[in-house]
Structure formats: C-alpha cells, structure tokens
Protein backbone atom coordinates (compact mmCIF):
# COMPACT_ATOMS: atom_id res chain seq x y z
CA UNK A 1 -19.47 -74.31 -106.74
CA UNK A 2 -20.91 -77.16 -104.24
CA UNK A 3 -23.40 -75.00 -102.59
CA UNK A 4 -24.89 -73.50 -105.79
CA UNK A 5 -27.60 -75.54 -107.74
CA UNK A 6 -26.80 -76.07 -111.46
CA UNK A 7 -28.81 -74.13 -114.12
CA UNK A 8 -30.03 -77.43 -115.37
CA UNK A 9 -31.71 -78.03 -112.09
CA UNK A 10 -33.07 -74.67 -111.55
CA UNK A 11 -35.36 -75.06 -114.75
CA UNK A 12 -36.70 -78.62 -113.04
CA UNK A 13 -38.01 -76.50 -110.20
CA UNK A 14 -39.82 -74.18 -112.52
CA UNK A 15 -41.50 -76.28 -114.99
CA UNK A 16 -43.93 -77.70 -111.67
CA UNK A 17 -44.42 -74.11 -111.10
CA UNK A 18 -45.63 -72.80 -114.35
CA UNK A 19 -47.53 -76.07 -114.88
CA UNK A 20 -49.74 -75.43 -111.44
CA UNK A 21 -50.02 -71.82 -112.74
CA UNK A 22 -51.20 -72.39 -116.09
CA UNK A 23 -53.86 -75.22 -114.31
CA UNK A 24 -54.64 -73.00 -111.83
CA UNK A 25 -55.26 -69.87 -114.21
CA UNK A 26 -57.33 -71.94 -116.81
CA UNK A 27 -59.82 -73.78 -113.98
CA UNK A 28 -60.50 -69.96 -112.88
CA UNK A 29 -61.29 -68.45 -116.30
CA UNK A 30 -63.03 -71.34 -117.21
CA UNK A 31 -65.51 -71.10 -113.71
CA UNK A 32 -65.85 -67.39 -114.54
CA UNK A 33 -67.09 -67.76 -117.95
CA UNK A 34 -68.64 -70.67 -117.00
CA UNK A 35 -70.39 -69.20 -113.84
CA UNK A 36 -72.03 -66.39 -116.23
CA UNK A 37 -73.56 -68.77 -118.45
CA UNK A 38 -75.04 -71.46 -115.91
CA UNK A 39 -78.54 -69.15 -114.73
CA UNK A 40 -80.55 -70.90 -111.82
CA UNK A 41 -81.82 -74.15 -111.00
CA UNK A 42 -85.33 -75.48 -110.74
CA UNK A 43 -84.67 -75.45 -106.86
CA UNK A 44 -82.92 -72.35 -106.12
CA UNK A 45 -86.19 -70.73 -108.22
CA UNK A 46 -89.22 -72.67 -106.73
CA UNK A 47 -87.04 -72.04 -103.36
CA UNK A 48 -88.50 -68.29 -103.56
CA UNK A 49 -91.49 -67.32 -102.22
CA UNK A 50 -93.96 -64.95 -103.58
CA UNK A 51 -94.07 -61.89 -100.76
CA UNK A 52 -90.55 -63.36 -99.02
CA UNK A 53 -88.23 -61.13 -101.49
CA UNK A 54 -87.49 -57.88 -102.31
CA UNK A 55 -86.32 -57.05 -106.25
CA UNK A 56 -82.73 -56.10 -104.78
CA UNK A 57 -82.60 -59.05 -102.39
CA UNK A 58 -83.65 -61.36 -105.21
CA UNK A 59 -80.84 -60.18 -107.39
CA UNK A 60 -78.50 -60.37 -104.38
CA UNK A 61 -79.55 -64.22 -103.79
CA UNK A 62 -80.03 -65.33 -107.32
CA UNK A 63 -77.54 -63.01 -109.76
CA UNK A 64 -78.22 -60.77 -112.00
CA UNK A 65 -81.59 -61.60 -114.73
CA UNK A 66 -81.19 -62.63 -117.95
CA UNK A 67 -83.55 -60.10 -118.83
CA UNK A 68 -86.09 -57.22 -117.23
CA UNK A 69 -89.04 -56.30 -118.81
CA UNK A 70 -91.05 -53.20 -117.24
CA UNK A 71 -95.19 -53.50 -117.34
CA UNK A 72 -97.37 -50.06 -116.90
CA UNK A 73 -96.16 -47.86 -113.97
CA UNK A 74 -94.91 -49.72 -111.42
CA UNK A 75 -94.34 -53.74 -112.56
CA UNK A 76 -90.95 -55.20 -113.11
CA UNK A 77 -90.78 -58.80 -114.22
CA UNK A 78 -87.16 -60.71 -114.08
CA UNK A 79 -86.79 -63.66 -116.32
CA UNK A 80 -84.10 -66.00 -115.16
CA UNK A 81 -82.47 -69.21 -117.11
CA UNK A 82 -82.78 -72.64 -115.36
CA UNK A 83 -80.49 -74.95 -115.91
CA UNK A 84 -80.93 -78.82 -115.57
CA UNK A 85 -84.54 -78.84 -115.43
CA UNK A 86 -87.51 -79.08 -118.01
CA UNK A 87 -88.20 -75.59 -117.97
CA UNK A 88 -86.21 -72.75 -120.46
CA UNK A 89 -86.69 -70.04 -117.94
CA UNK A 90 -88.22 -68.94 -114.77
CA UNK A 91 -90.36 -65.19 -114.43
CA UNK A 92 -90.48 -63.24 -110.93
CA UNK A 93 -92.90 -60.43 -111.45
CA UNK A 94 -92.55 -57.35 -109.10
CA UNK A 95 -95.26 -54.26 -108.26
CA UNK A 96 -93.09 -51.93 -106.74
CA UNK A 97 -90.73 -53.54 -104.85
CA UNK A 98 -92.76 -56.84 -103.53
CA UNK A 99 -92.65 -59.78 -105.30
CA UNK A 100 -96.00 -60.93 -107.12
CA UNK A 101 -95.39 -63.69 -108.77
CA UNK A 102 -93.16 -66.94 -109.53
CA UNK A 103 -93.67 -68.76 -112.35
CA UNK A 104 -91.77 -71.00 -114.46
CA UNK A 105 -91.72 -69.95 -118.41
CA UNK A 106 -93.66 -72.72 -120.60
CA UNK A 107 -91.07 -74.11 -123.53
C-alpha cells in the first residue's frame, strides 16, 4: 500500500483540474458570445478606403455586416456597428463589387 496514493489525495489532484477547466471553458464562451456582439471600431472603419476593398475582402477583414441592404441593380450597402465611438454604425456602399462609399451613420 506505500506506493499507491490514497483516494483522499487523488480527489486533491482533481479539484485544480476541473477548476482550470470550468475557467478555461467559461473565458471561451464568454469571448465567443462576446466577439459576436462587439461590431467594429471607429478605426478599423475609417481604416478602409473607398476603391482599396472588394465586398468579399471587406467581409474577410471586418466580419460579417450587421445588415445588407441592396439599391437598384447592382448596389450593395453593408452597415456595420462601431463600438466605442460616437457613431451607432458605419455604411460601406458597393456598385458591383468596388467599394463607393464610407460613411459613418448619423445617431
């Protein structure tokens, strides 16, 4: 019996285990549900440049829009939330697949 551990001491090993589990679980669903809610910030949209992006590299750079709203034939506008600045929202306007216009969205 001297080179087994006691069951008592086998559950003092575990409880560090489950505890850096649970932490580590929780942190990660919180930044995923977090990380959908967050949008874009002032910077990362004023950062674009009208002309510089395509409508599938924009998405790739910036995440998916909040919303898309098609104009006539061949316009596309993408509205994005901002986060941490004085501005609700920011609009990226596409005709075909070059980008217009940048524009943050009035309150």
């Amino acid at each position: 019996m001297r080179g087994r551990p006691s069951l008592r001491w086998s559950w003092w090993f575990a409880i560090p285990i489950v505890a850096a589990a649970f932490l580590i679980g929780d942190f990660g669903i919180s930044q995923l549900i977090d990380g959908d809610e967050d949008g874009i910030t002032v910077e990362e949209a004023s950062s674009v440049e009208v002309g510089s992006d395509s409508r599938a590299e924009l998405t790739e750079r910036l995440g998916e829009p909040e919303s898309e709203t098609t104009i006539g034939r061949d316009r596309v506008c993408l509205d994005y939330v901002v986060t941490g600045g004085p501005d609700p929202g920011w609009l990226f306007c596409f005709r075909g697949d070059q980008l217009e216009s940048s524009a943050p969205l009035p309150e």
